[in-house]
N, C-alpha and C. Protein backbone atom coordinates (compact mmCIF):
# COMPACT_ATOMS: atom_id res chain seq x y z
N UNK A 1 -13.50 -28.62 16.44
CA UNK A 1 -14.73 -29.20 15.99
C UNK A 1 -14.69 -30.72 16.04
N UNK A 2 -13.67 -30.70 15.57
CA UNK A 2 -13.52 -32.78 15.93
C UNK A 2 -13.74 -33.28 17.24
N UNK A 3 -13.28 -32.58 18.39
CA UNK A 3 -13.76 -33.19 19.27
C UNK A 3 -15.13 -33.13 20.31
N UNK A 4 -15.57 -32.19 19.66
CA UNK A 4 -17.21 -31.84 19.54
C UNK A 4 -17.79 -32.87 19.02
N UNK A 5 -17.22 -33.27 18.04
CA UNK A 5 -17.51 -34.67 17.20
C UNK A 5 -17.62 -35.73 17.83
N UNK A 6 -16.34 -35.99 18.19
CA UNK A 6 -15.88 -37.53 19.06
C UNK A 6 -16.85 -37.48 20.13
N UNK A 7 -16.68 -36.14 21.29
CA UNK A 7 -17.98 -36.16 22.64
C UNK A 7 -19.30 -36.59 22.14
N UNK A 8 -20.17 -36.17 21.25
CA UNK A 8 -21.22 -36.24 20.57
C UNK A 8 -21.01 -37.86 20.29
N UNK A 9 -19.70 -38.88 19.90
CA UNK A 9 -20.48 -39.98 19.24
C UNK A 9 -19.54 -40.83 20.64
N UNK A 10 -19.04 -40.73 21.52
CA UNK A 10 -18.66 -41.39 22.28
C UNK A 10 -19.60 -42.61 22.98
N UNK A 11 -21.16 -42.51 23.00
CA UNK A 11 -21.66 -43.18 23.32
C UNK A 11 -22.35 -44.02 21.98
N UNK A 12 -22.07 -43.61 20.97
CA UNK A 12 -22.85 -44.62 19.98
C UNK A 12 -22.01 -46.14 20.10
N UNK A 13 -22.70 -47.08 19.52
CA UNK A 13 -22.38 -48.37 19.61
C UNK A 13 -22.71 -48.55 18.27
N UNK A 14 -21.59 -49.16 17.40
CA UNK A 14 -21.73 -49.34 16.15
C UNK A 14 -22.87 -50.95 16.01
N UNK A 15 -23.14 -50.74 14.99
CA UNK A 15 -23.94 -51.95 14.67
C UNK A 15 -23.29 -52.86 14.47
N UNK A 16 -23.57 -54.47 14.39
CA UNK A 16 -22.93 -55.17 14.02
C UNK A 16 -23.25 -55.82 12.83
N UNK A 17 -22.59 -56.95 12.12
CA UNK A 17 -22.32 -57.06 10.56
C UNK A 17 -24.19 -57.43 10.19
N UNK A 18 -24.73 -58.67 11.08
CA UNK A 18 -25.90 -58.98 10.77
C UNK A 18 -26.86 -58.13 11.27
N UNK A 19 -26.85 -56.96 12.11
CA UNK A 19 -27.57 -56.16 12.44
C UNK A 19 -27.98 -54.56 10.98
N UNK A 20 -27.22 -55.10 9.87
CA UNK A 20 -27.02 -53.88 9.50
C UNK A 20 -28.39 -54.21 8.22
N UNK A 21 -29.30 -52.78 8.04
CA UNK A 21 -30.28 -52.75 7.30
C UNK A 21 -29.89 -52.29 5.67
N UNK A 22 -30.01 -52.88 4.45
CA UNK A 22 -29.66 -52.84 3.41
C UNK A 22 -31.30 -52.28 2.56
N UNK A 23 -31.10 -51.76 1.73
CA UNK A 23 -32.45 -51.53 1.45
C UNK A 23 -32.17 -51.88 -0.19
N UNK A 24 -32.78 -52.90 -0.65
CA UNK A 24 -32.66 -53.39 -1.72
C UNK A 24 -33.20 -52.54 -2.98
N UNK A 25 -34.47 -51.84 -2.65
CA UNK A 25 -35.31 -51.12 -3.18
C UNK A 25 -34.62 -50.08 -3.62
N UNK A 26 -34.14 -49.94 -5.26
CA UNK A 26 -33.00 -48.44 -5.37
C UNK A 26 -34.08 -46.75 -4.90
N UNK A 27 -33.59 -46.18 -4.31
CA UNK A 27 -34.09 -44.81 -3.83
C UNK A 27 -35.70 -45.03 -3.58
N UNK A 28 -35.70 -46.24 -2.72
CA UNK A 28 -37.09 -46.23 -2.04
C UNK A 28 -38.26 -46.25 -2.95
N UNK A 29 -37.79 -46.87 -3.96
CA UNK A 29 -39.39 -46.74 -5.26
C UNK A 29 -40.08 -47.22 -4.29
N UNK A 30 -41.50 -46.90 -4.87
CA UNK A 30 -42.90 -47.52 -4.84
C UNK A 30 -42.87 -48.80 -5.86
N UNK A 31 -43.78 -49.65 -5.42
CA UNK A 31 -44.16 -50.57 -6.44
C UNK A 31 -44.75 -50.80 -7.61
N UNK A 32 -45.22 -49.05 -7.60
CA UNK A 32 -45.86 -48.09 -8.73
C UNK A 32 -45.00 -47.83 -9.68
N UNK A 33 -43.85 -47.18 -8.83
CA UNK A 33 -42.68 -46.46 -9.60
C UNK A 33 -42.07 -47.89 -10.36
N UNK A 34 -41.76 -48.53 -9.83
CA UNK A 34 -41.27 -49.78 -10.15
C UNK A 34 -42.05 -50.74 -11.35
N UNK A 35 -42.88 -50.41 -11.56
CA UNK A 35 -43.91 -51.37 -12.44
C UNK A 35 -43.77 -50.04 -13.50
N UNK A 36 -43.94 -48.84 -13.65
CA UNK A 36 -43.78 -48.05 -14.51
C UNK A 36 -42.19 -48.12 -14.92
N UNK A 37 -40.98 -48.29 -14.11
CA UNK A 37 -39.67 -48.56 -14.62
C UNK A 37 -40.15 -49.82 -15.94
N UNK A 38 -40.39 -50.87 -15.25
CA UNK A 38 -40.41 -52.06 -16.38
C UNK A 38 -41.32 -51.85 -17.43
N UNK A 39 -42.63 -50.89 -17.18
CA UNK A 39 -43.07 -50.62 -18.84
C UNK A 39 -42.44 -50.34 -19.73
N UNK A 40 -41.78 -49.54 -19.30
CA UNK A 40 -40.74 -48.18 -20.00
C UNK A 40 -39.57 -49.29 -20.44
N UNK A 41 -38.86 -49.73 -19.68
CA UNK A 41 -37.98 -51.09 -20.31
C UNK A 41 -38.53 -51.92 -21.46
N UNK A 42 -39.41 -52.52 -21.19
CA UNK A 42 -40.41 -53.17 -21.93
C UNK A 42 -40.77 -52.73 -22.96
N UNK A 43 -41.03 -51.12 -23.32
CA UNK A 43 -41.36 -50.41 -24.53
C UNK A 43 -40.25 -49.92 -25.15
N UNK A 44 -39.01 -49.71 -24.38
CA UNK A 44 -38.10 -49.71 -25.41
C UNK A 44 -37.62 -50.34 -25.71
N UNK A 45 -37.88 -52.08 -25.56
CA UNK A 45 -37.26 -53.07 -26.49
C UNK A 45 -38.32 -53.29 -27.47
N UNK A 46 -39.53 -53.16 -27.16
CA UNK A 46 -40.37 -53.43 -28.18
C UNK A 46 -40.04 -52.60 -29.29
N UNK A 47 -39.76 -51.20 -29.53
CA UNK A 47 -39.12 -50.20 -29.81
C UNK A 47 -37.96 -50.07 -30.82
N UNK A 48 -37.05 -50.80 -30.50
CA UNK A 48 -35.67 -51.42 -30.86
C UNK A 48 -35.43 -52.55 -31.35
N UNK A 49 -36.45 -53.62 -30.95
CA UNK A 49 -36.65 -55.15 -31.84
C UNK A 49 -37.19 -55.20 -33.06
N UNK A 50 -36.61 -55.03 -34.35
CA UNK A 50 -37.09 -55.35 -35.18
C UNK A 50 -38.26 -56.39 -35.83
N UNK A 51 -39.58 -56.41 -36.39
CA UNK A 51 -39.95 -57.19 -36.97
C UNK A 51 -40.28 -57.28 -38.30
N UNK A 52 -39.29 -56.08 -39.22
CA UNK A 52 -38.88 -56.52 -40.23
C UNK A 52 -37.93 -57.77 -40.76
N UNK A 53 -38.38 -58.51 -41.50
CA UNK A 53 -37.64 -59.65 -41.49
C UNK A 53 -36.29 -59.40 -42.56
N UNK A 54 -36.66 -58.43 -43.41
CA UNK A 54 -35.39 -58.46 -44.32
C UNK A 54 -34.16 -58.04 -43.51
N UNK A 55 -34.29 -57.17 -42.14
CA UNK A 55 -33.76 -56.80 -41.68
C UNK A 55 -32.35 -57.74 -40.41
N UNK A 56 -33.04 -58.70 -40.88
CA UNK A 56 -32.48 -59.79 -40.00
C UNK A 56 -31.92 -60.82 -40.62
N UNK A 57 -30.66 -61.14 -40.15
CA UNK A 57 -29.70 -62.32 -40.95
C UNK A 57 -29.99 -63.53 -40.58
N UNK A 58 -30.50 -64.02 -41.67
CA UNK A 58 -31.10 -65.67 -41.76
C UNK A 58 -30.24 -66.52 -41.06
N UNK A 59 -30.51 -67.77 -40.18
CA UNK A 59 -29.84 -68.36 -39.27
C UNK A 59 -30.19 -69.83 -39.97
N UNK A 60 -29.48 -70.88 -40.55
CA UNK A 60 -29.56 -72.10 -41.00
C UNK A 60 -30.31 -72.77 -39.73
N UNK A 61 -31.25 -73.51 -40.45
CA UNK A 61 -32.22 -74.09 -39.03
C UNK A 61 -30.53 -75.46 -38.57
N UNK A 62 -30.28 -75.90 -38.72
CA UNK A 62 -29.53 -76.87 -37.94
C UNK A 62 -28.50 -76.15 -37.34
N UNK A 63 -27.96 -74.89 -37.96
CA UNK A 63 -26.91 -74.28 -37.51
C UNK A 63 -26.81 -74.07 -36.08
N UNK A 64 -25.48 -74.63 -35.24
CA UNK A 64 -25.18 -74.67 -34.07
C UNK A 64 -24.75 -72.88 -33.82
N UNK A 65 -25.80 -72.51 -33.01
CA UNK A 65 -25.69 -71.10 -32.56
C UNK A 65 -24.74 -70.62 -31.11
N UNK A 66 -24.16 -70.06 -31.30
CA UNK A 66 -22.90 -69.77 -29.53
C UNK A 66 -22.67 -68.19 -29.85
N UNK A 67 -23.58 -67.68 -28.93
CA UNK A 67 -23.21 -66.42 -28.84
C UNK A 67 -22.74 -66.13 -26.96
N UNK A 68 -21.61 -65.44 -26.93
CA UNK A 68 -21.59 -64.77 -26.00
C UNK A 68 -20.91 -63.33 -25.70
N UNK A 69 -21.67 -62.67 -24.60
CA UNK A 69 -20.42 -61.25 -24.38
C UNK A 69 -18.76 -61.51 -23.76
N UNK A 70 -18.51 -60.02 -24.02
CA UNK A 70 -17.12 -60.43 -23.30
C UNK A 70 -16.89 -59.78 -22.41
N UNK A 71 -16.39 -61.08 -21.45
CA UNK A 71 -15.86 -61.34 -20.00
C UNK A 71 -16.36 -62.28 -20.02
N UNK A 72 -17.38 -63.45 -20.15
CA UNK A 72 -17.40 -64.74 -19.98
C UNK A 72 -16.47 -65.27 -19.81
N UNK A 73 -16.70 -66.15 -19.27
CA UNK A 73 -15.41 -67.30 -18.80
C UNK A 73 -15.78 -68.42 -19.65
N UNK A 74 -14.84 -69.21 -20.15
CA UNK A 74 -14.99 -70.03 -21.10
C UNK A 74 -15.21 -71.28 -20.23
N UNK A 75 -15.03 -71.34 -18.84
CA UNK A 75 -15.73 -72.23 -18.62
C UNK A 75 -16.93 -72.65 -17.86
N UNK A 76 -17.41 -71.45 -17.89
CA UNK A 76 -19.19 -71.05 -17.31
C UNK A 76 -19.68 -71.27 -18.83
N UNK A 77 -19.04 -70.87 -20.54
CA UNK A 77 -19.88 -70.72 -21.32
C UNK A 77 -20.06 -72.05 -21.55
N UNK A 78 -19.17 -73.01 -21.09
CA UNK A 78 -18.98 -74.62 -21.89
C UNK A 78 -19.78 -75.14 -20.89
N UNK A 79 -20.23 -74.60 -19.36
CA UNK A 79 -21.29 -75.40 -18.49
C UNK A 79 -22.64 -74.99 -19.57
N UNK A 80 -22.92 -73.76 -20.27
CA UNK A 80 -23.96 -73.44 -20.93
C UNK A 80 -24.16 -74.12 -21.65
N UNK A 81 -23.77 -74.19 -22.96
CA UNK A 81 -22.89 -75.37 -24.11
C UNK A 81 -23.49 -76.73 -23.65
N UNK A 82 -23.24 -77.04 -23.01
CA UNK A 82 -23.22 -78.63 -22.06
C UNK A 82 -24.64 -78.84 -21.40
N UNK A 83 -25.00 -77.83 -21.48
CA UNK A 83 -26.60 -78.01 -20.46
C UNK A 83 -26.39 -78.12 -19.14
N UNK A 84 -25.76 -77.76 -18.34
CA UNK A 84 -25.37 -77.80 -17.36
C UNK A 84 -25.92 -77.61 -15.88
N UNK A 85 -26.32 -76.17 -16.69
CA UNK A 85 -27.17 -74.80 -15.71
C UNK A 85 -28.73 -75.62 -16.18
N UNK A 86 -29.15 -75.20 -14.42
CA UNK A 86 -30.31 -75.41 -14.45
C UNK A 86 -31.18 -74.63 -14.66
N UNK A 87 -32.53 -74.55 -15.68
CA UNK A 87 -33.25 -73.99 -16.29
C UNK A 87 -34.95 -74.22 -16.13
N UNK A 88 -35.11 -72.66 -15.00
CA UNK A 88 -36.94 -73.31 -14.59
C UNK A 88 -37.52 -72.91 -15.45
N UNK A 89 -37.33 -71.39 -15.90
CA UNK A 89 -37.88 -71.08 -16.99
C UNK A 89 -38.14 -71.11 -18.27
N UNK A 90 -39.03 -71.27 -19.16
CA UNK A 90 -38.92 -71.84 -20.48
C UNK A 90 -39.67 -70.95 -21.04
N UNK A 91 -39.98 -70.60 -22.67
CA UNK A 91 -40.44 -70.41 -23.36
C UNK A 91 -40.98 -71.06 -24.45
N UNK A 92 -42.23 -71.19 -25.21
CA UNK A 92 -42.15 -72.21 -26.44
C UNK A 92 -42.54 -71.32 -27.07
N UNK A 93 -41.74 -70.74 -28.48
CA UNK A 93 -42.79 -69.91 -29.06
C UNK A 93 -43.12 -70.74 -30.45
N UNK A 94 -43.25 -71.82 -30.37
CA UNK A 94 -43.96 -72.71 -31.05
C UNK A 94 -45.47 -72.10 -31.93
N UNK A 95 -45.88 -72.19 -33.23
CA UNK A 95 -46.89 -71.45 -33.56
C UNK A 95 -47.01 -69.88 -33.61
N UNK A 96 -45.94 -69.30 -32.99
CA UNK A 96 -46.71 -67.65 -32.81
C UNK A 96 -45.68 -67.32 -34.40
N UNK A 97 -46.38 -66.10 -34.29
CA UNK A 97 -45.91 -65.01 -35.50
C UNK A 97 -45.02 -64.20 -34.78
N UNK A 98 -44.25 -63.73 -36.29
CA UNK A 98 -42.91 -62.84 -35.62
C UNK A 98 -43.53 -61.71 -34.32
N UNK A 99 -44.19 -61.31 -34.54
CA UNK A 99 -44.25 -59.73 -33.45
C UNK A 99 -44.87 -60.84 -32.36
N UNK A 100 -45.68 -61.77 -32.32
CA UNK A 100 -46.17 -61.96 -30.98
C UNK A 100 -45.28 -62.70 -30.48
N UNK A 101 -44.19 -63.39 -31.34
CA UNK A 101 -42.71 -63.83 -30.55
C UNK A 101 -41.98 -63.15 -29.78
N UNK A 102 -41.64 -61.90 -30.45
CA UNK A 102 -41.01 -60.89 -30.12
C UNK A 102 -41.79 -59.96 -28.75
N UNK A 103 -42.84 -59.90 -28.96
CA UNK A 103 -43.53 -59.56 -27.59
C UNK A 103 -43.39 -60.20 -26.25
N UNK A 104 -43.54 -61.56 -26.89
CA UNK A 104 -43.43 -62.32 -25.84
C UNK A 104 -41.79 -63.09 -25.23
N UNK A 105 -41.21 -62.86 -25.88
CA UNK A 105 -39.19 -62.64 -25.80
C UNK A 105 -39.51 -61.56 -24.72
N UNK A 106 -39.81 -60.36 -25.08
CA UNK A 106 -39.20 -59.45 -24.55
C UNK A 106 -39.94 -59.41 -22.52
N UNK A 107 -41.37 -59.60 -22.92
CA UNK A 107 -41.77 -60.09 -21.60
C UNK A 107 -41.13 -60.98 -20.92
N UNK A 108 -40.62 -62.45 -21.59
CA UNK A 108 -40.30 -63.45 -20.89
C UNK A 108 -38.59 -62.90 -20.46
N UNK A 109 -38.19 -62.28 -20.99
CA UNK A 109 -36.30 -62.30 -20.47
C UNK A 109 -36.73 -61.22 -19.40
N UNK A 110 -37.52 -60.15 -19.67
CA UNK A 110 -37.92 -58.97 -18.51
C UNK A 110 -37.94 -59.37 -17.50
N UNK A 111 -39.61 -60.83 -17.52
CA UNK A 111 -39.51 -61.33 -16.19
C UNK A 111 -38.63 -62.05 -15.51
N UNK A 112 -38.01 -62.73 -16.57
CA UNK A 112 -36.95 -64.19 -15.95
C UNK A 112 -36.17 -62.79 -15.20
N UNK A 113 -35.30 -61.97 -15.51
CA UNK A 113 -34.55 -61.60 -15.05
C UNK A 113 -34.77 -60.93 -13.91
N UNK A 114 -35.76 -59.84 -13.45
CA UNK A 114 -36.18 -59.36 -12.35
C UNK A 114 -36.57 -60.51 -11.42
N UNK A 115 -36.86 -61.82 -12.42
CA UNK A 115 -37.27 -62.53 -10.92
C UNK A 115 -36.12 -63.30 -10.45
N UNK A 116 -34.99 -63.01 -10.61
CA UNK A 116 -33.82 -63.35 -10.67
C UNK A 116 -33.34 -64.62 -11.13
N UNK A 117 -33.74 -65.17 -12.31
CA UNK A 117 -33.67 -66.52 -12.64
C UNK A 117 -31.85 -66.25 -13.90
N UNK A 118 -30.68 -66.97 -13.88
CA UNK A 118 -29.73 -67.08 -14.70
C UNK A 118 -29.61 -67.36 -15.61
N UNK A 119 -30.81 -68.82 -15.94
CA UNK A 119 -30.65 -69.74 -17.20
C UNK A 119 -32.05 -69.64 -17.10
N UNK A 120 -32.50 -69.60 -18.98
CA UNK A 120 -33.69 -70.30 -19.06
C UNK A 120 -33.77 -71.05 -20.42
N UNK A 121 -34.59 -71.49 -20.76
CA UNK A 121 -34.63 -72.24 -22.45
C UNK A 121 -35.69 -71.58 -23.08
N UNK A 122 -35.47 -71.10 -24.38
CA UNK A 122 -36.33 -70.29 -25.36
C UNK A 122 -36.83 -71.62 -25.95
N UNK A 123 -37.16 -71.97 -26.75
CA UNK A 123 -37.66 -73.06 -27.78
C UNK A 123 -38.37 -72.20 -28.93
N UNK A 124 -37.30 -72.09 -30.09
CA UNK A 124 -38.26 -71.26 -31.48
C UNK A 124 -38.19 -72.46 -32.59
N UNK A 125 -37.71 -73.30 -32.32
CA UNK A 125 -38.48 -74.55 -33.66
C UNK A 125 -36.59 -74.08 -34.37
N UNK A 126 -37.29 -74.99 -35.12
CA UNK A 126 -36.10 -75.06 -36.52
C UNK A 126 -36.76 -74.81 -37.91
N UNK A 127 -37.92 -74.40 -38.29
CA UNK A 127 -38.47 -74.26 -38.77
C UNK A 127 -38.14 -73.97 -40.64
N UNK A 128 -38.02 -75.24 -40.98
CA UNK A 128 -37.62 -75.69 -41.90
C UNK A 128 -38.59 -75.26 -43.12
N UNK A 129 -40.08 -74.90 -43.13
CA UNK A 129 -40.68 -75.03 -43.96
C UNK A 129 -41.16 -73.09 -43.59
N UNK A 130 -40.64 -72.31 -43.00
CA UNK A 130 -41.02 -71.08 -42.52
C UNK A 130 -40.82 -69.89 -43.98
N UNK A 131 -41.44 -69.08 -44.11
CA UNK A 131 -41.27 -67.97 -45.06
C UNK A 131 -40.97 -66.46 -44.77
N UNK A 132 -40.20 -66.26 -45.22
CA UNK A 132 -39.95 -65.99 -46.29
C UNK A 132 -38.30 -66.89 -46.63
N UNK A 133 -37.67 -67.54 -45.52
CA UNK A 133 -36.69 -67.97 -45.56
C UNK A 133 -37.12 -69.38 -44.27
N UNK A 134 -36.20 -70.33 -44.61
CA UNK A 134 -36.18 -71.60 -43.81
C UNK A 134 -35.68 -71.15 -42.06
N UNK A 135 -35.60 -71.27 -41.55
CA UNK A 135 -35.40 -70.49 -39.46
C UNK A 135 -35.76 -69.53 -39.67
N UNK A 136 -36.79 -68.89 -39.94
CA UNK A 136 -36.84 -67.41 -39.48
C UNK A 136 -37.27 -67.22 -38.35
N UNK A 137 -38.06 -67.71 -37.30
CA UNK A 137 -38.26 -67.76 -36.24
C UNK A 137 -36.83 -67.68 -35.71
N UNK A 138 -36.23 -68.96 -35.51
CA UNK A 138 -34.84 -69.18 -34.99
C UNK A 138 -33.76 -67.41 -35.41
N UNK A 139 -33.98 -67.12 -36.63
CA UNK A 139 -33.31 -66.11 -36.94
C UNK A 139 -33.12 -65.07 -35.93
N UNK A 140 -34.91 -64.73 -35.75
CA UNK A 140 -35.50 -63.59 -35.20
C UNK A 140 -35.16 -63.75 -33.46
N UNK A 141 -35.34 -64.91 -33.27
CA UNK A 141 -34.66 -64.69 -31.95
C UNK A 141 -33.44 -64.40 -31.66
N UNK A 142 -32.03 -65.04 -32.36
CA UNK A 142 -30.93 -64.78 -32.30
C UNK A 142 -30.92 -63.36 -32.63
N UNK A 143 -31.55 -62.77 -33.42
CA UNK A 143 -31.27 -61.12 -33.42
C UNK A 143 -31.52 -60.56 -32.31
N UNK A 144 -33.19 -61.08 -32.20
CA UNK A 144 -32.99 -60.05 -30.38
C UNK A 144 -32.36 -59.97 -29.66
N UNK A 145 -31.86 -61.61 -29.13
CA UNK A 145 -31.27 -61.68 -27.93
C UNK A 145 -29.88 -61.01 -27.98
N UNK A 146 -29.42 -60.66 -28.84
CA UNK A 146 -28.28 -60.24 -28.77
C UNK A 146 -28.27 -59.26 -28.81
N UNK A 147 -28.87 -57.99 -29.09
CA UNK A 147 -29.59 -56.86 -28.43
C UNK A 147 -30.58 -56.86 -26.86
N UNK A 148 -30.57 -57.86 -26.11
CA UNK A 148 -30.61 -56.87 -24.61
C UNK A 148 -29.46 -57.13 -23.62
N UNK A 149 -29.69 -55.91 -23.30
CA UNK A 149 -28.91 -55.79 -21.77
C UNK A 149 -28.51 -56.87 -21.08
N UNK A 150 -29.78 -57.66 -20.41
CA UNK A 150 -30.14 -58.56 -19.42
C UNK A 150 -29.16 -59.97 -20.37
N UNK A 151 -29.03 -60.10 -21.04
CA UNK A 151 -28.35 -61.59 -21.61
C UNK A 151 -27.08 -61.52 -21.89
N UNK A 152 -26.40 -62.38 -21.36
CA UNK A 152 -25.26 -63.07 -21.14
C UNK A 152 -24.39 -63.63 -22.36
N UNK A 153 -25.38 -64.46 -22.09
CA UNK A 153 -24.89 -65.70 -23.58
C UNK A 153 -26.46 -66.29 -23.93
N UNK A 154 -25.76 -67.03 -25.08
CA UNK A 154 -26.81 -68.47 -25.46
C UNK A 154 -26.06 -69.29 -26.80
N UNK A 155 -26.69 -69.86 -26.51
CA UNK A 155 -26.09 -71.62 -27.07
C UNK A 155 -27.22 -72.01 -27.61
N UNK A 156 -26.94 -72.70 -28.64
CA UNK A 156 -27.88 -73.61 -28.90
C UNK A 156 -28.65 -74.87 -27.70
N UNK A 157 -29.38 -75.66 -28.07
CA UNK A 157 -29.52 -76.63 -26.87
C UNK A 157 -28.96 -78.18 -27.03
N UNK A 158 -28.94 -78.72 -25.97
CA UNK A 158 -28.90 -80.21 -26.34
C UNK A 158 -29.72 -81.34 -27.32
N UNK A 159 -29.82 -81.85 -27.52
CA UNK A 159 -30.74 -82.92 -28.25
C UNK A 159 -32.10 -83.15 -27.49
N UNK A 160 -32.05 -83.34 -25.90
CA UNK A 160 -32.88 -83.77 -24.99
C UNK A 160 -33.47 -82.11 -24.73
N UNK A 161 -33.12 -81.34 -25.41
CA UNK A 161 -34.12 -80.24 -24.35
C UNK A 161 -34.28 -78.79 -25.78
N UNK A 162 -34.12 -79.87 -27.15
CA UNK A 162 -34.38 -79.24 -28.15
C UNK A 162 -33.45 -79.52 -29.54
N UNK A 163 -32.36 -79.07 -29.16
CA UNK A 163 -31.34 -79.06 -30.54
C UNK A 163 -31.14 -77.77 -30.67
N UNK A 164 -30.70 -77.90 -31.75
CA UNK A 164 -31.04 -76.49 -33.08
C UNK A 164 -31.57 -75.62 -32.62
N UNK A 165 -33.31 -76.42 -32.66
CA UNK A 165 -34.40 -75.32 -32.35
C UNK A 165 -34.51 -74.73 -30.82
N UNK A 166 -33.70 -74.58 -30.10
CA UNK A 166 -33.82 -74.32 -28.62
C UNK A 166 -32.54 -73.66 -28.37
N UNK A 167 -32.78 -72.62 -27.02
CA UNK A 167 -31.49 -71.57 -26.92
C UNK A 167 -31.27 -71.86 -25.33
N UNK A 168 -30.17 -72.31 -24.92
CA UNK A 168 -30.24 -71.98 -23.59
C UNK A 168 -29.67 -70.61 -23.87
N UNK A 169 -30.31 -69.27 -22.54
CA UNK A 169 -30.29 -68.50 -22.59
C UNK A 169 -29.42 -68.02 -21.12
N UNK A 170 -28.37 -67.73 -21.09
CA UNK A 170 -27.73 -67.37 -19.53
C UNK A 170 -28.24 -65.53 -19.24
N UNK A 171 -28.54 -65.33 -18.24
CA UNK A 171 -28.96 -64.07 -17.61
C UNK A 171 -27.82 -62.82 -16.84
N UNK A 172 -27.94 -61.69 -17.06
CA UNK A 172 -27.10 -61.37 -15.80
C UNK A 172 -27.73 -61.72 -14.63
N UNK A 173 -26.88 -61.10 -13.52
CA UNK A 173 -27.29 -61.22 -12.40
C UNK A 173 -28.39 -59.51 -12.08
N UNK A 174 -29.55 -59.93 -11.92
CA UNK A 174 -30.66 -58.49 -11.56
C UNK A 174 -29.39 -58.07 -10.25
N UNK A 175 -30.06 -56.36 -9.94
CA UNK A 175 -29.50 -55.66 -8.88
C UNK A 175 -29.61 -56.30 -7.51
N UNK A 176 -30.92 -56.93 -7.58
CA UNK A 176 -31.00 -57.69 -5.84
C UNK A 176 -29.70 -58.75 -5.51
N UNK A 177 -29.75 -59.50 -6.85
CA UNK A 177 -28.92 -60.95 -6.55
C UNK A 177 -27.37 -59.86 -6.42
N UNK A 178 -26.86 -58.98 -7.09
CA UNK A 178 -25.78 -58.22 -7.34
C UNK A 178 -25.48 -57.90 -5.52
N UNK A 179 -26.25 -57.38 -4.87
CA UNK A 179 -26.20 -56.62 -3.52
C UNK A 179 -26.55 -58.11 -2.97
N UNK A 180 -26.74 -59.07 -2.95
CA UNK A 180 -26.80 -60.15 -2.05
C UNK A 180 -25.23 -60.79 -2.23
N UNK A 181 -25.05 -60.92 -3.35
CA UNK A 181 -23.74 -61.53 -3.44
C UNK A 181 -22.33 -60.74 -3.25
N UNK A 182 -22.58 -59.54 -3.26
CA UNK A 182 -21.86 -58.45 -2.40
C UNK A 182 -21.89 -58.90 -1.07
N UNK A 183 -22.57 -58.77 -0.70
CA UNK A 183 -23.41 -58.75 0.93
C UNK A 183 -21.77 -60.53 1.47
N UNK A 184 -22.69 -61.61 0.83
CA UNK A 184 -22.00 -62.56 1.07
C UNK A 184 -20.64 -62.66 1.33
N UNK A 185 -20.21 -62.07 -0.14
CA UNK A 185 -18.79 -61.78 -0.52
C UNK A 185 -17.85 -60.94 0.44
N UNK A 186 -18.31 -59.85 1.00
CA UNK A 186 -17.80 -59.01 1.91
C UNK A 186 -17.12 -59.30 2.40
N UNK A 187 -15.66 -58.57 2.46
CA UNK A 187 -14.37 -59.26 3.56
C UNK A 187 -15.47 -59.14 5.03
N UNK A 188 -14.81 -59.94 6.10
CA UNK A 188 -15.33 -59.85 7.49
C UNK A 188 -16.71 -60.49 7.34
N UNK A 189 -17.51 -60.88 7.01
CA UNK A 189 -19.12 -61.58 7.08
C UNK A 189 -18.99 -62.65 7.68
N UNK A 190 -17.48 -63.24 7.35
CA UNK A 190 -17.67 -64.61 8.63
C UNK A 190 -17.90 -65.72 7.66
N UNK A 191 -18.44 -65.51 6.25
CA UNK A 191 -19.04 -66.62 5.48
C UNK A 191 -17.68 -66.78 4.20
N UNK A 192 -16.54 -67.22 3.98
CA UNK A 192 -15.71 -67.48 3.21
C UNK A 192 -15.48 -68.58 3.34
């Protein structure tokens, strides 16, 4: 049977490295299927984010915040730390109330991340004069973020792009950037 095999592929011509088709799209979704994936994401953080406030551990508004997972490298977290990483995306949730913060957290890291962005800056105030406790804003974000998936780390911010009241926020890498940097990485690509 093998060489039934071999006769049968003797004339194929393998492809070559830049000739080869990758399909980024996992199991061929629709853009349907795909927009219903991220509701469903989307509703189960809404789901899982608390906006009970007793429920959440008060964060001192000046208090220097450094959260990260583990495997970070301590010195990707100290480029974070440092302001380093560049940051298009922003958030201000300046003025809103807990749930429409939290709504809008959970939209904004959804999108940053599918649109493959690494770093972005939250901005929740320091909110010194807030109730039922002084940061509760600030609180409420540090709780979320440390409940999703999609986040890395975060730091407090610099002086120039907030303080206290501001998070740089580091991202994973979405599945596209994951299979591109595969792609790159690949022994043989020619690109090392």
């Amino acid at each position: 049977m093998s060489d039934d095999f071999l006769k049968a592929m003797a004339d194929v011509i393998p492809l070559k490295q830049h000739d080869k088709v990758v399909n980024h799209n996992k199991a061929g979704q629709s853009q349907a299927q795909l927009a219903k994936r991220a509701a469903a994401e989307q509703h189960l953080y809404l789901s899982q984010l608390t906006t009970d406030v007793s429920l959440i551990k008060p964060v001192d508004p000046d208090e220097i915040v450094a959260v990260k997972a583990e495997g970070i490298q301590e010195a990707v977290f100290k480029r974070l730390r440092n302001g380093k990483y560049k940051h298009e995306w922003l958030l201000d949730l300046h003025e809103f109330r807990v749930r429409q913060a939290r709504d809008a957290l959970v939209n904004f890291i959804l999108a940053s991340y599918h649109a493959g962005e690494r770093n972005v800056l939250v901005i929740h105030g320091k909110g010194y004069k807030s109730k039922p406790f002084a940061g509760l804003m600030k609180s409420c974000v540090c709780h979320w973020l440390a409940q999703f998936d999609e986040v890395q780390a975060f730091h407090s911010g610099l002086r120039e792009h907030g303080g206290t009241g501001a998070l740089y926020v580091m991202l994973k890498k979405n599945e596209q950037l994951r299979i591109e940097a595969r792609e790159t990485n690949h022994k043989g690509s020619g690109f090392r």
